[in-house]
PDB file of N, CA and C in Angstrom:
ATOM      1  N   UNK A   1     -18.263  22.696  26.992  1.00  0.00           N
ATOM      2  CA  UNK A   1     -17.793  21.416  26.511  1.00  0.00           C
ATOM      3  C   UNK A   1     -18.964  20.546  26.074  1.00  0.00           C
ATOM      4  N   UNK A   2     -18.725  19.575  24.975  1.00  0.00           N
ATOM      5  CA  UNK A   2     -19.748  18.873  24.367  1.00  0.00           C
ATOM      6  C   UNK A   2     -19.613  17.219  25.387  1.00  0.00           C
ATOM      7  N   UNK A   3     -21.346  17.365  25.417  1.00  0.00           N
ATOM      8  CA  UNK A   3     -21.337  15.968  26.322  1.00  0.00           C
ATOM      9  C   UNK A   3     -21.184  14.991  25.488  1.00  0.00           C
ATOM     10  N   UNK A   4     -20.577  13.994  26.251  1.00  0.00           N
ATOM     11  CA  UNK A   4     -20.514  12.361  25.079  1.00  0.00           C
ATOM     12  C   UNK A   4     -21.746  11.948  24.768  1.00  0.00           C
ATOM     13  N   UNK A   5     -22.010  11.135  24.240  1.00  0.00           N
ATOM     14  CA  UNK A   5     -23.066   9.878  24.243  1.00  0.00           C
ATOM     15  C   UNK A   5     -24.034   9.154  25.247  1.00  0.00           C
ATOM     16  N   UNK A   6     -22.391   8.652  25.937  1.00  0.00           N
ATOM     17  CA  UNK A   6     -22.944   8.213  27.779  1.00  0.00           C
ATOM     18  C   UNK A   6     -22.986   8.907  28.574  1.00  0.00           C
ATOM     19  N   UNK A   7     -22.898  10.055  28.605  1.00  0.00           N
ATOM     20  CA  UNK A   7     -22.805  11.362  29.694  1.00  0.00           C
ATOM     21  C   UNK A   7     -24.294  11.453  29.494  1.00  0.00           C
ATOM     22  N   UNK A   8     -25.428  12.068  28.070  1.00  0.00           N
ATOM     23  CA  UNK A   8     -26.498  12.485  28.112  1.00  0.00           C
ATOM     24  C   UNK A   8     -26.977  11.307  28.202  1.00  0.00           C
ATOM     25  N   UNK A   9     -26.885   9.859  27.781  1.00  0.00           N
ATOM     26  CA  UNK A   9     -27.982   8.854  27.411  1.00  0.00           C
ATOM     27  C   UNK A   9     -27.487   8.589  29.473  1.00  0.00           C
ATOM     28  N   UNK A  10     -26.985   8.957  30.391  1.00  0.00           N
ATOM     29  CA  UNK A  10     -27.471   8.490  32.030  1.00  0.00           C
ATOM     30  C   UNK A  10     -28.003   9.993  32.154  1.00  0.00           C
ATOM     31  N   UNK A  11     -27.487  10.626  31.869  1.00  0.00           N
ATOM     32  CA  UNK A  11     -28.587  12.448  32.163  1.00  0.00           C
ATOM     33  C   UNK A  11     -29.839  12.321  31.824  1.00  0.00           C
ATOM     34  N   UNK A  12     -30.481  11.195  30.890  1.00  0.00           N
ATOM     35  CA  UNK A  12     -31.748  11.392  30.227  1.00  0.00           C
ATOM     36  C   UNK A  12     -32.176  10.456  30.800  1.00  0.00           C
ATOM     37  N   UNK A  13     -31.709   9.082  31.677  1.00  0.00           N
ATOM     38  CA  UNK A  13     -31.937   8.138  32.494  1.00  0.00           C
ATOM     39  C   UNK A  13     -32.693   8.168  33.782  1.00  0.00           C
ATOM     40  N   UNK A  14     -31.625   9.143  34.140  1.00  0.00           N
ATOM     41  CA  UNK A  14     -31.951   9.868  35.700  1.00  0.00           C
ATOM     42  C   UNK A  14     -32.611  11.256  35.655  1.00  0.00           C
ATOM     43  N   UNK A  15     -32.656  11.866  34.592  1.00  0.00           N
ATOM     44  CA  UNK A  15     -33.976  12.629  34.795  1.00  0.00           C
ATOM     45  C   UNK A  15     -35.488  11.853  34.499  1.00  0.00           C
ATOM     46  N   UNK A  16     -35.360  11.022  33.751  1.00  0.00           N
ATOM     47  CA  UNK A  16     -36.808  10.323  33.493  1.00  0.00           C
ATOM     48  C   UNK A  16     -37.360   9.514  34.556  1.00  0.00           C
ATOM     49  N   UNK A  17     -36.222   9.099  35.151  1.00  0.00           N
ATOM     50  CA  UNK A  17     -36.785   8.584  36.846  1.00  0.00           C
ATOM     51  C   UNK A  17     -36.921   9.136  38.153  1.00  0.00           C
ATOM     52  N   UNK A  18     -36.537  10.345  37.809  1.00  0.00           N
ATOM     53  CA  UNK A  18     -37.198  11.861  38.945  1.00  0.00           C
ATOM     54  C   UNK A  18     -38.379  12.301  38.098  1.00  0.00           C
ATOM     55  N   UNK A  19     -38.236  12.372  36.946  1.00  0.00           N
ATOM     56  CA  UNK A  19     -40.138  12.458  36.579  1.00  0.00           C
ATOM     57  C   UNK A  19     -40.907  11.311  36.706  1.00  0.00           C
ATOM     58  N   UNK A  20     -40.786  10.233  36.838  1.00  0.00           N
ATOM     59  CA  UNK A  20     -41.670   9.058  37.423  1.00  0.00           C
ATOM     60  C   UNK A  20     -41.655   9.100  38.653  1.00  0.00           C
ATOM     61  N   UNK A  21     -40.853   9.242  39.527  1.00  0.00           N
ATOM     62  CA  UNK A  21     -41.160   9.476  41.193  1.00  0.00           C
ATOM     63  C   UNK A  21     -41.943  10.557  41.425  1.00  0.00           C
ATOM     64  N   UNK A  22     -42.146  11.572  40.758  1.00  0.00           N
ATOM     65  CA  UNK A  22     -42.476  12.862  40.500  1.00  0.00           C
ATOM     66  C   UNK A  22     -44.114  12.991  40.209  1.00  0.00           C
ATOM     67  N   UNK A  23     -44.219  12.512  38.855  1.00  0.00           N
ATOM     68  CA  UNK A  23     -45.511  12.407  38.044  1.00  0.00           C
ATOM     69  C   UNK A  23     -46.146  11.007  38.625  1.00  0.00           C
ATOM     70  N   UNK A  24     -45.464   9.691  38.962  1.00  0.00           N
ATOM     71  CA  UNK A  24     -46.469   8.653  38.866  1.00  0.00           C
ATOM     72  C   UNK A  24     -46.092   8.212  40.245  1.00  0.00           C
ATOM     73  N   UNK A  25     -45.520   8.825  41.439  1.00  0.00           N
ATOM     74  CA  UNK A  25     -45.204   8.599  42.545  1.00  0.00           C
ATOM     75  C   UNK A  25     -43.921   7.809  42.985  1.00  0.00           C
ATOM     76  N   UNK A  26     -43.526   6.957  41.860  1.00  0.00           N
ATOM     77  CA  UNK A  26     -42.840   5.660  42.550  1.00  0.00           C
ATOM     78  C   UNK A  26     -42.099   5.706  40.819  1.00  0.00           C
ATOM     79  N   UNK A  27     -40.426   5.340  41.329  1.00  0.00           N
ATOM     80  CA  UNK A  27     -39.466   4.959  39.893  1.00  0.00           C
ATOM     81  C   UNK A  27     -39.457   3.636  39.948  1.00  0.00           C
ATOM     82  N   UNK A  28     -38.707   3.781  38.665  1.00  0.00           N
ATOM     83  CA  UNK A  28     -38.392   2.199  38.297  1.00  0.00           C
ATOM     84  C   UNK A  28     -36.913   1.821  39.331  1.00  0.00           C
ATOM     85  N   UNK A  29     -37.085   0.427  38.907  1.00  0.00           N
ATOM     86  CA  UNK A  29     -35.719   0.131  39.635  1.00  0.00           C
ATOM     87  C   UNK A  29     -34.495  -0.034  38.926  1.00  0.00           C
ATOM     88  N   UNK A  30     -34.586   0.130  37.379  1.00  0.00           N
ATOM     89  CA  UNK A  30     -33.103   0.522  36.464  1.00  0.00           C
ATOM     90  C   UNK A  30     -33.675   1.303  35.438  1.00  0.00           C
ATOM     91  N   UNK A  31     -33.177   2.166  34.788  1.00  0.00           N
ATOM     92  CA  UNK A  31     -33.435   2.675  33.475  1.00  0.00           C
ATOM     93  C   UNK A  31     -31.693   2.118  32.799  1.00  0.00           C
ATOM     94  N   UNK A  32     -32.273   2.511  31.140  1.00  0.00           N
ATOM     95  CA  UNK A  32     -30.818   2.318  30.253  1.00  0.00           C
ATOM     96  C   UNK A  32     -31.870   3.051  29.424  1.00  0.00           C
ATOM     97  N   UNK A  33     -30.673   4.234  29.074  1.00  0.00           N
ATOM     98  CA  UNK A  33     -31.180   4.769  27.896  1.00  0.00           C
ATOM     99  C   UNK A  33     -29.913   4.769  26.702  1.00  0.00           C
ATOM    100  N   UNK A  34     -30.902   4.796  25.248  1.00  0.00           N
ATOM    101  CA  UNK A  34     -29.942   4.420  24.196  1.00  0.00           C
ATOM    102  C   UNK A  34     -30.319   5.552  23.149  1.00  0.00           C
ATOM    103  N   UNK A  35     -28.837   6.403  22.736  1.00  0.00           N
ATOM    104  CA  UNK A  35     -29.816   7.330  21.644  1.00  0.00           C
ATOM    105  C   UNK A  35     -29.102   6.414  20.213  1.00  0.00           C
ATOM    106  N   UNK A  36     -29.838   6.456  19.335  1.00  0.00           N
ATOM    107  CA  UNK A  36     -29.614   5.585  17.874  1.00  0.00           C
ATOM    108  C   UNK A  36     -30.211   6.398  17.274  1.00  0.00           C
ATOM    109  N   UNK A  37     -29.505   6.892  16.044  1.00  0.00           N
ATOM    110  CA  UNK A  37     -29.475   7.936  14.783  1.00  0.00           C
ATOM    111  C   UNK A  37     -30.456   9.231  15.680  1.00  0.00           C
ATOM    112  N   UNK A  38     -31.583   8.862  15.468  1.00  0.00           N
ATOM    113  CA  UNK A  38     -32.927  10.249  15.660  1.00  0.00           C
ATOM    114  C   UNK A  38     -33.719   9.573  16.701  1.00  0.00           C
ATOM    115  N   UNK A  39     -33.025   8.336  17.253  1.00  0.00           N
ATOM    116  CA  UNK A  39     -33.987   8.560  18.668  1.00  0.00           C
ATOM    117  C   UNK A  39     -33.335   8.223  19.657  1.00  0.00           C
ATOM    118  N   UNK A  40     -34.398   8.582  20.952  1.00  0.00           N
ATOM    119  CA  UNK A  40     -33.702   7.753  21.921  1.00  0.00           C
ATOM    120  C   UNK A  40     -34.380   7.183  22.719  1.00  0.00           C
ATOM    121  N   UNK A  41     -33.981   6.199  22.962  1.00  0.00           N
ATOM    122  CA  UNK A  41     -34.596   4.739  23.367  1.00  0.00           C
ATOM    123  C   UNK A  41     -34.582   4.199  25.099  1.00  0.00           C
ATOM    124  N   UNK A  42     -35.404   4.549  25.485  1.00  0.00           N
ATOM    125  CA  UNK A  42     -35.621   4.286  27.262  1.00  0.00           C
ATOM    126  C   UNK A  42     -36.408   3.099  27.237  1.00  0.00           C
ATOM    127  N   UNK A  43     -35.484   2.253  28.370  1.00  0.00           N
ATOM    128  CA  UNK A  43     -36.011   0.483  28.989  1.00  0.00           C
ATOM    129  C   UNK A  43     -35.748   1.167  30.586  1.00  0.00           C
ATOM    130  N   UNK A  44     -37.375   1.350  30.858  1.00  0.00           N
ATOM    131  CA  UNK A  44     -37.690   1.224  32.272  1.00  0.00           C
ATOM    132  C   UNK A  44     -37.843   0.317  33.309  1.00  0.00           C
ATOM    133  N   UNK A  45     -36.890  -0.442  33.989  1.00  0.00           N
ATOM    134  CA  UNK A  45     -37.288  -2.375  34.638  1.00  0.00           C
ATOM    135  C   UNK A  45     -38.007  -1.968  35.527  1.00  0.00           C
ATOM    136  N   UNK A  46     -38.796  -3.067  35.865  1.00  0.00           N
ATOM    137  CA  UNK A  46     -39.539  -3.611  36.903  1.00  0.00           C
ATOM    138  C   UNK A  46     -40.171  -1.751  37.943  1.00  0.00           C
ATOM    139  N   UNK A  47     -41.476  -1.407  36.959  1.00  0.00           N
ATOM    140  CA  UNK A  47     -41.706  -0.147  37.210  1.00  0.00           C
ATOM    141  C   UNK A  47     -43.524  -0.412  37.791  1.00  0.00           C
ATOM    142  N   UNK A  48     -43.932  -1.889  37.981  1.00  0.00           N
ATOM    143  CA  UNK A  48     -45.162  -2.192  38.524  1.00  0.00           C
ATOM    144  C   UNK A  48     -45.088  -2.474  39.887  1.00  0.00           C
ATOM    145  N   UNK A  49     -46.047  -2.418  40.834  1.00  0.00           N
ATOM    146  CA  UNK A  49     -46.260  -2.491  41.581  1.00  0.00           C
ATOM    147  C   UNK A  49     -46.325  -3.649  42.356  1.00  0.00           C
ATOM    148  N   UNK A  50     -46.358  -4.694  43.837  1.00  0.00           N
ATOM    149  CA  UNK A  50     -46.584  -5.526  43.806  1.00  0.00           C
ATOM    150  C   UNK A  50     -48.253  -5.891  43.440  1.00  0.00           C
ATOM    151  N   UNK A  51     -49.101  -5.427  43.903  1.00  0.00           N
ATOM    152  CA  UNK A  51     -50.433  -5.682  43.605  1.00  0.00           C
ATOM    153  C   UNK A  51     -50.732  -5.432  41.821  1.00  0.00           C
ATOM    154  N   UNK A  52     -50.054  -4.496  41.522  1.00  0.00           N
ATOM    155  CA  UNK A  52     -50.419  -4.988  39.952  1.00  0.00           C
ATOM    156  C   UNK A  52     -50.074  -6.281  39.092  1.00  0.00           C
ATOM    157  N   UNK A  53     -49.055  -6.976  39.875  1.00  0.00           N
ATOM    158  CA  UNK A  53     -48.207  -7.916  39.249  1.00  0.00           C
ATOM    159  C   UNK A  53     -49.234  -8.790  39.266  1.00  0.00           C
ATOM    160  N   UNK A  54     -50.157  -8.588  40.824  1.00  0.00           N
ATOM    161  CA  UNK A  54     -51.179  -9.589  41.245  1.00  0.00           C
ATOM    162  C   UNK A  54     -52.244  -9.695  40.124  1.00  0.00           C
ATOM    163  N   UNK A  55     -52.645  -8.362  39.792  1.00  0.00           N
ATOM    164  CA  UNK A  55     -53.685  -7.837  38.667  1.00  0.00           C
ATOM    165  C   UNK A  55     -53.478  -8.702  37.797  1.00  0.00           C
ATOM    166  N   UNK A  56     -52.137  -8.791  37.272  1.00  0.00           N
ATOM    167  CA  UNK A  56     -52.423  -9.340  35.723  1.00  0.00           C
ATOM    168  C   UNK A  56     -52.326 -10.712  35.869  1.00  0.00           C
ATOM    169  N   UNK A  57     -52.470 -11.349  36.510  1.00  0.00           N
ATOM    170  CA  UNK A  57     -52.471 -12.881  36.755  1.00  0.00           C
ATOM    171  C   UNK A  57     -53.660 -13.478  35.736  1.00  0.00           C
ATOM    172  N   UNK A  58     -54.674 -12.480  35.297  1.00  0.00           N
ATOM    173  CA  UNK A  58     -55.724 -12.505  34.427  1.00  0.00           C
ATOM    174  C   UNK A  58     -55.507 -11.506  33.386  1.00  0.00           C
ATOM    175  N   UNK A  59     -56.351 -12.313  32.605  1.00  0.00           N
ATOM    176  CA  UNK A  59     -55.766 -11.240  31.489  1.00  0.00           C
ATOM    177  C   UNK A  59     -57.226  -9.893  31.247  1.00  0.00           C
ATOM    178  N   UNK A  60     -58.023 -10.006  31.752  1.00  0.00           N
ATOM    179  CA  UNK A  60     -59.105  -8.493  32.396  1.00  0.00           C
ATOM    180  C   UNK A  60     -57.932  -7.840  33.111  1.00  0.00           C
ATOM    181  N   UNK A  61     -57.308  -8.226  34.119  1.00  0.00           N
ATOM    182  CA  UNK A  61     -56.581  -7.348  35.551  1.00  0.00           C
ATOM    183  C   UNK A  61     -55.219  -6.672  34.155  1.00  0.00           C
ATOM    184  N   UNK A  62     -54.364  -7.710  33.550  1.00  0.00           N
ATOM    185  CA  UNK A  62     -53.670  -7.431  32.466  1.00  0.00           C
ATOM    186  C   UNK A  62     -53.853  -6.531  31.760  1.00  0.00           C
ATOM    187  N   UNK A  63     -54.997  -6.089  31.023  1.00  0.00           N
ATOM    188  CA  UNK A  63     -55.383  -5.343  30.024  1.00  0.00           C
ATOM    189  C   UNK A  63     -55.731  -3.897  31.276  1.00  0.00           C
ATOM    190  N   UNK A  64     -56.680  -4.169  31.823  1.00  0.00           N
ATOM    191  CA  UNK A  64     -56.630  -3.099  32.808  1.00  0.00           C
ATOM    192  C   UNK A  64     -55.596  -1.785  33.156  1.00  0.00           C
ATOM    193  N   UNK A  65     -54.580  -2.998  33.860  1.00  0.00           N
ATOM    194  CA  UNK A  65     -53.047  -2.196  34.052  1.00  0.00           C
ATOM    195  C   UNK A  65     -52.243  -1.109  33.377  1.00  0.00           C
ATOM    196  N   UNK A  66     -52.114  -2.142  32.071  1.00  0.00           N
ATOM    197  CA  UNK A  66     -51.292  -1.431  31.212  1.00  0.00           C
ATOM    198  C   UNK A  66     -52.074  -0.420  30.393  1.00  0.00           C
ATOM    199  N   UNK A  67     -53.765  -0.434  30.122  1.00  0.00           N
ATOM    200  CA  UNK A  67     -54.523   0.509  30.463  1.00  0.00           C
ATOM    201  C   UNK A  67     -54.034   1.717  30.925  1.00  0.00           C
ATOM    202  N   UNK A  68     -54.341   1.356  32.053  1.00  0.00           N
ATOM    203  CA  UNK A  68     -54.290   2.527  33.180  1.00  0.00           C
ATOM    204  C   UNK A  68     -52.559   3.368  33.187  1.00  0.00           C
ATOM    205  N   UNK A  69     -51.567   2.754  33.039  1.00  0.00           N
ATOM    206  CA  UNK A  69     -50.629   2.879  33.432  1.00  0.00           C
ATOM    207  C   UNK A  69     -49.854   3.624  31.521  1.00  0.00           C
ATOM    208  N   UNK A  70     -50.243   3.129  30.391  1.00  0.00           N
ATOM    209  CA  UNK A  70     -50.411   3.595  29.710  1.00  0.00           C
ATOM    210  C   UNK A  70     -50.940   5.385  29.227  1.00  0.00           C
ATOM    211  N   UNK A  71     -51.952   4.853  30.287  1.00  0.00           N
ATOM    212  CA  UNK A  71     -52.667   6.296  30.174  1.00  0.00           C
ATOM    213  C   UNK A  71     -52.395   7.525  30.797  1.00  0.00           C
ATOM    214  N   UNK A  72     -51.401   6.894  31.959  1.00  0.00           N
ATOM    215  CA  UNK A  72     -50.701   7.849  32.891  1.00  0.00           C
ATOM    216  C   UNK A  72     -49.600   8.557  32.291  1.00  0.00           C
ATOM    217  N   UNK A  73     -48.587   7.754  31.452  1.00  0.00           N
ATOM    218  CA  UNK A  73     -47.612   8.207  30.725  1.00  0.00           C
ATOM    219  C   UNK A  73     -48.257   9.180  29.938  1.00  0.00           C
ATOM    220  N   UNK A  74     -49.040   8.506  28.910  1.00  0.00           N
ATOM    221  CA  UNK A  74     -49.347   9.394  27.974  1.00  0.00           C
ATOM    222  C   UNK A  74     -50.135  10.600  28.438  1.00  0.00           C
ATOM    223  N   UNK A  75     -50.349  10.853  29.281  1.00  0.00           N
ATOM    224  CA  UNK A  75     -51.219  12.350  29.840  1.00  0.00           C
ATOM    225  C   UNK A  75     -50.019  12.894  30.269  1.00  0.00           C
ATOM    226  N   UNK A  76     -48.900  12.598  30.735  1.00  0.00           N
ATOM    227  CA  UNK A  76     -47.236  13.234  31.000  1.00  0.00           C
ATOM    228  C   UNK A  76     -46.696  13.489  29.921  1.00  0.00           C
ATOM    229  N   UNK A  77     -47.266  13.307  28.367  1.00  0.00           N
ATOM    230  CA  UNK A  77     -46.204  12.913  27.260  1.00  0.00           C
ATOM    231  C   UNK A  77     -45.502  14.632  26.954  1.00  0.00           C
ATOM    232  N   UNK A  78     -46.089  15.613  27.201  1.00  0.00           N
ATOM    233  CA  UNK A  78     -45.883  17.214  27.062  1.00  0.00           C
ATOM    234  C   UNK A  78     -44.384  17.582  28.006  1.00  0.00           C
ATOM    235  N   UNK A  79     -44.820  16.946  29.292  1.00  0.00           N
ATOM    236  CA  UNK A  79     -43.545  17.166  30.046  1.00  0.00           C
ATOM    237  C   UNK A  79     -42.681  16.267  30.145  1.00  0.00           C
ATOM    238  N   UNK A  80     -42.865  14.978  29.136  1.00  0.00           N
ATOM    239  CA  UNK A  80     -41.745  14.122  28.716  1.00  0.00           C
ATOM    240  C   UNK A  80     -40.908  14.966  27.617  1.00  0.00           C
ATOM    241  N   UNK A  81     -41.825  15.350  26.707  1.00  0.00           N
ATOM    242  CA  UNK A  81     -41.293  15.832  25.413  1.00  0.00           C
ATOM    243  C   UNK A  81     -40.261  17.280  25.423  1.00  0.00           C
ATOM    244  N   UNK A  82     -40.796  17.962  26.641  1.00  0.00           N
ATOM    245  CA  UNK A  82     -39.991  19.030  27.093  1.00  0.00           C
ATOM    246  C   UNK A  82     -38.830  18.490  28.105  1.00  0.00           C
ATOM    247  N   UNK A  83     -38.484  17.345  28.747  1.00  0.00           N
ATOM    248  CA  UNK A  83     -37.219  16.745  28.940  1.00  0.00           C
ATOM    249  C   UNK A  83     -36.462  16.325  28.048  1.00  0.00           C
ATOM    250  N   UNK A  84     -36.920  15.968  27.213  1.00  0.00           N
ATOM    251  CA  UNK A  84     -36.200  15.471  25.789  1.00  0.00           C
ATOM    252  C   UNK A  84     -35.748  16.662  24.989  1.00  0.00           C
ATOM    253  N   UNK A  85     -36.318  17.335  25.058  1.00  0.00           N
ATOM    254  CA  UNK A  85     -35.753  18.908  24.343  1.00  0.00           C
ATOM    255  C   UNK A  85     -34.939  19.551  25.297  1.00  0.00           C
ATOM    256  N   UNK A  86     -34.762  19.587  26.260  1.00  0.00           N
ATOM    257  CA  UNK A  86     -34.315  20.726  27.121  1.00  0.00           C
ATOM    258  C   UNK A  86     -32.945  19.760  27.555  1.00  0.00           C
ATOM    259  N   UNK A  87     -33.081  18.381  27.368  1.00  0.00           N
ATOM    260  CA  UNK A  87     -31.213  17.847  27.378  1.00  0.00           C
ATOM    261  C   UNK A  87     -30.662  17.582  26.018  1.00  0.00           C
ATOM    262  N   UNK A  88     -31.346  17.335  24.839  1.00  0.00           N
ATOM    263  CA  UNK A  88     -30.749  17.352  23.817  1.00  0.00           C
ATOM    264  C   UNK A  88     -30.533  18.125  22.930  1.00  0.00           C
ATOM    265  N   UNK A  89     -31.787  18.838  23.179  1.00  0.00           N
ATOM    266  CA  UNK A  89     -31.835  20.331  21.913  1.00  0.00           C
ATOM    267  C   UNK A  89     -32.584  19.988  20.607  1.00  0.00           C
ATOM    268  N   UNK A  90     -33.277  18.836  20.540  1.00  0.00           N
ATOM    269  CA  UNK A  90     -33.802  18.026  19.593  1.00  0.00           C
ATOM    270  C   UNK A  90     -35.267  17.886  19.703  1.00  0.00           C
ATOM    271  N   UNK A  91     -36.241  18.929  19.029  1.00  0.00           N
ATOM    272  CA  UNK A  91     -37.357  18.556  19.146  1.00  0.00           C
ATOM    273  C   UNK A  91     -37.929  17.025  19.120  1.00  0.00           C
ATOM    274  N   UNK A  92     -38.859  16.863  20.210  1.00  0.00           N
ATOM    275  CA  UNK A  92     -39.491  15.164  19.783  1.00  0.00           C
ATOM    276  C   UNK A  92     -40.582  15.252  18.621  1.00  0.00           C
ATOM    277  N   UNK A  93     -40.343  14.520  17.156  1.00  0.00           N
ATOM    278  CA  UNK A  93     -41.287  14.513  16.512  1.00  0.00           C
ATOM    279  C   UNK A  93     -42.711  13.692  17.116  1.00  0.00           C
ATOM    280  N   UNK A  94     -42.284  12.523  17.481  1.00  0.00           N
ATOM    281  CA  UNK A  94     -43.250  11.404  18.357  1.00  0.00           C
ATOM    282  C   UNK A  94     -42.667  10.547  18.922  1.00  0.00           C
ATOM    283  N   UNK A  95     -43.695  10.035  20.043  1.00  0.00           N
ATOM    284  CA  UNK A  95     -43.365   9.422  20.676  1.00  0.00           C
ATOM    285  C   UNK A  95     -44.254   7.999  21.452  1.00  0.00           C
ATOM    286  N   UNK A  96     -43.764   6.976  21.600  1.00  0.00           N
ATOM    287  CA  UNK A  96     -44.198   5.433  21.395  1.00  0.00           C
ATOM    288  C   UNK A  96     -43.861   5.021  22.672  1.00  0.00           C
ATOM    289  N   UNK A  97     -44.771   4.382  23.757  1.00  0.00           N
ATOM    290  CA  UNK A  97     -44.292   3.899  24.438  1.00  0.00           C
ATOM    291  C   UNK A  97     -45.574   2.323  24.765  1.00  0.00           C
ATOM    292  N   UNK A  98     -44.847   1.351  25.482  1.00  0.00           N
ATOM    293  CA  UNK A  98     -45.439  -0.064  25.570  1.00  0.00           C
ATOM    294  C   UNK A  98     -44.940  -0.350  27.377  1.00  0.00           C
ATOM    295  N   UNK A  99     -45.811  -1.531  27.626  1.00  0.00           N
ATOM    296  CA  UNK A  99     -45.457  -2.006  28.868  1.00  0.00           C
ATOM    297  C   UNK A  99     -45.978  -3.376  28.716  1.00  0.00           C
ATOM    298  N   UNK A 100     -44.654  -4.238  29.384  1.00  0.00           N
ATOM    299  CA  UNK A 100     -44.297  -5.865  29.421  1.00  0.00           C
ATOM    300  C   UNK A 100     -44.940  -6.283  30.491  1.00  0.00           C
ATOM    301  N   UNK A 101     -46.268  -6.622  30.759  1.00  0.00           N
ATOM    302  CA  UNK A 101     -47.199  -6.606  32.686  1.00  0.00           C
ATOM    303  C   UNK A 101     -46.300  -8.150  32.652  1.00  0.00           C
ATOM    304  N   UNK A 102     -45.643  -8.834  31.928  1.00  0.00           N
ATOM    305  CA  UNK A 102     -44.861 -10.069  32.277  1.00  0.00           C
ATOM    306  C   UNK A 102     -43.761 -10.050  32.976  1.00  0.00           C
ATOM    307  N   UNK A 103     -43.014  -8.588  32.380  1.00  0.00           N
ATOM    308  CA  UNK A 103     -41.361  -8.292  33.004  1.00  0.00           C
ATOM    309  C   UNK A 103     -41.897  -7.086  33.745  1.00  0.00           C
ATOM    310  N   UNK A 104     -42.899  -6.473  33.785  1.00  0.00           N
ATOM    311  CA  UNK A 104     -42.853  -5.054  34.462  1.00  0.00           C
ATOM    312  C   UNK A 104     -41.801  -4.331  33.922  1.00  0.00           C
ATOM    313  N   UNK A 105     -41.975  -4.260  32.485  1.00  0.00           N
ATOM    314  CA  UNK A 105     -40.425  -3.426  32.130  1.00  0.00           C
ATOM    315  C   UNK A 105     -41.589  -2.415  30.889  1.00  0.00           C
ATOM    316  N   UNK A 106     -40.841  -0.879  30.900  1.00  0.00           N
ATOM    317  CA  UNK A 106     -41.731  -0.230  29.912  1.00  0.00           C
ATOM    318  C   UNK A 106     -40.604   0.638  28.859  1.00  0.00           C
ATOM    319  N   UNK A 107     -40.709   0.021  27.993  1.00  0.00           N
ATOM    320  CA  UNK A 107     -40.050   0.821  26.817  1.00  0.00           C
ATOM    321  C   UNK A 107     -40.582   2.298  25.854  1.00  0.00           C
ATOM    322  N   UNK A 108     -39.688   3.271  26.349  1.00  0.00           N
ATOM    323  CA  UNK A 108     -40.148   4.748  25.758  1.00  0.00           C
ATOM    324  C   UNK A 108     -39.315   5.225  24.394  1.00  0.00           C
ATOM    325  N   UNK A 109     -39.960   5.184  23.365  1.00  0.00           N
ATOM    326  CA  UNK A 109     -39.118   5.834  22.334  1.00  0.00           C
ATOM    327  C   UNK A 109     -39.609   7.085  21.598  1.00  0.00           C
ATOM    328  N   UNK A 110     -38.642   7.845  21.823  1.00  0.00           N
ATOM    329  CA  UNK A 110     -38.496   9.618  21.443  1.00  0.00           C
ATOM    330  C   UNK A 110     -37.868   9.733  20.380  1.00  0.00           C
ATOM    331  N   UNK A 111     -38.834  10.081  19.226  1.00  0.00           N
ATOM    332  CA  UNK A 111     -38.507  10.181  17.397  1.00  0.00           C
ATOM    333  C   UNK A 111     -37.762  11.801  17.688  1.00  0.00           C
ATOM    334  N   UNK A 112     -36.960  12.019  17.532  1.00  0.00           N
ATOM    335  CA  UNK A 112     -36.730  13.706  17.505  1.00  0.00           C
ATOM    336  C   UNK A 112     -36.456  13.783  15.518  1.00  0.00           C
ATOM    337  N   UNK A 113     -36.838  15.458  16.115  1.00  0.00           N
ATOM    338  CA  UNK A 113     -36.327  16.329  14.864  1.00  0.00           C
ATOM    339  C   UNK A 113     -35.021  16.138  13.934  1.00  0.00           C
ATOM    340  N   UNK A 114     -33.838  15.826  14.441  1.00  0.00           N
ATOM    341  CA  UNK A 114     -32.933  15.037  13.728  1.00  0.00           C
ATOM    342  C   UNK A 114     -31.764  14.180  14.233  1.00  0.00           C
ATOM    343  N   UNK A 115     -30.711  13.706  13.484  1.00  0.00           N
ATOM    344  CA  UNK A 115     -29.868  12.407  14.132  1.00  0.00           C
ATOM    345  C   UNK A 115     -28.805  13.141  15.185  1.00  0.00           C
ATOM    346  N   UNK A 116     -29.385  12.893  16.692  1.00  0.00           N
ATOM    347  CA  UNK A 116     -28.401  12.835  17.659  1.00  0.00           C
ATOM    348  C   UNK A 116     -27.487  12.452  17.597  1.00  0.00           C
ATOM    349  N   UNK A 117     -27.063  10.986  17.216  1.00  0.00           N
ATOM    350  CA  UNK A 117     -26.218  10.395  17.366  1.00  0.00           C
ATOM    351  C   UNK A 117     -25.255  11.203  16.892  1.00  0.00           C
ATOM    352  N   UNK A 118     -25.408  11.268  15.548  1.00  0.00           N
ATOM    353  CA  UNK A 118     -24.140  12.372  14.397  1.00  0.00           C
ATOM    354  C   UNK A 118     -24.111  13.223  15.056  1.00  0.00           C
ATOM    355  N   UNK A 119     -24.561  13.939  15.777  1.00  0.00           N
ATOM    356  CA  UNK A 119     -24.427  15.319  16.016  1.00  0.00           C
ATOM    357  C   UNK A 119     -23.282  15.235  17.365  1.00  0.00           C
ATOM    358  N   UNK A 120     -23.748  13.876  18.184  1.00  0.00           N
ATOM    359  CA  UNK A 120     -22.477  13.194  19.467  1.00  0.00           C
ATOM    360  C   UNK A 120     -21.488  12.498  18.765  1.00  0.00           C
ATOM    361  N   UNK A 121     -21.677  12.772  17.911  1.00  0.00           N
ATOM    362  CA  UNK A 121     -20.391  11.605  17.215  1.00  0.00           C
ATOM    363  C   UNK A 121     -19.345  12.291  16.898  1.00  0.00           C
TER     364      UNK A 121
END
């Protein structure tokens, strides 16, 4: 049977936050994931630490963080890109991700090979 929309976009939710407990020790405290045409779109909340929150009170500790925390993702981006393939079937062409050290919220977006959406639609 073919999964819906909202069936894979919480399957791709809750696997991305067993690979952050996994890979970076500690999950976020909500994911929402959104797939739109050829991508799909992950909002990670409040995924900093208390002492980092402390960090960025400056903007050295700020830049630092998202630094560091940046750099963590992106050294995972291989076994992100193979979660993204292995629930959708959709190679990731690229992939973009940012972090809010204001909201502690980090947005992941996965360009795939072609339009999911149509293909759930």
């Amino acid at each position: 049977m073919e999964k819906s929309k909202g069936t894979l976009e919480a399957e791709i939710s809750k696997t991305l936050t067993q690979w952050e407990k996994s890979y970076l020790g500690r999950g976020s405290i909500n994911v929402k994931t959104d797939i739109l045409r050829d991508m799909v779109i992950v909002t990670l909340c409040r995924i900093l630490t208390p002492a980092e929150y402390a960090l960025c009170k400056d903007k050295e500790g700020l830049l630092s963080v998202k630094k560091t925390r940046n750099s963590l993702v992106e050294s995972g981006q291989a076994e992100l890109k193979d979660i993204i393939f292995s629930l959708t079937g959709q190679e990731v062409i690229s992939f973009y991700t940012d972090l809010s050290t204001k909201t502690g919220e980090r947005v992941m977006v996965f360009k795939l090979s072609g339009d999911l959406e149509k293909t759930l639609a």
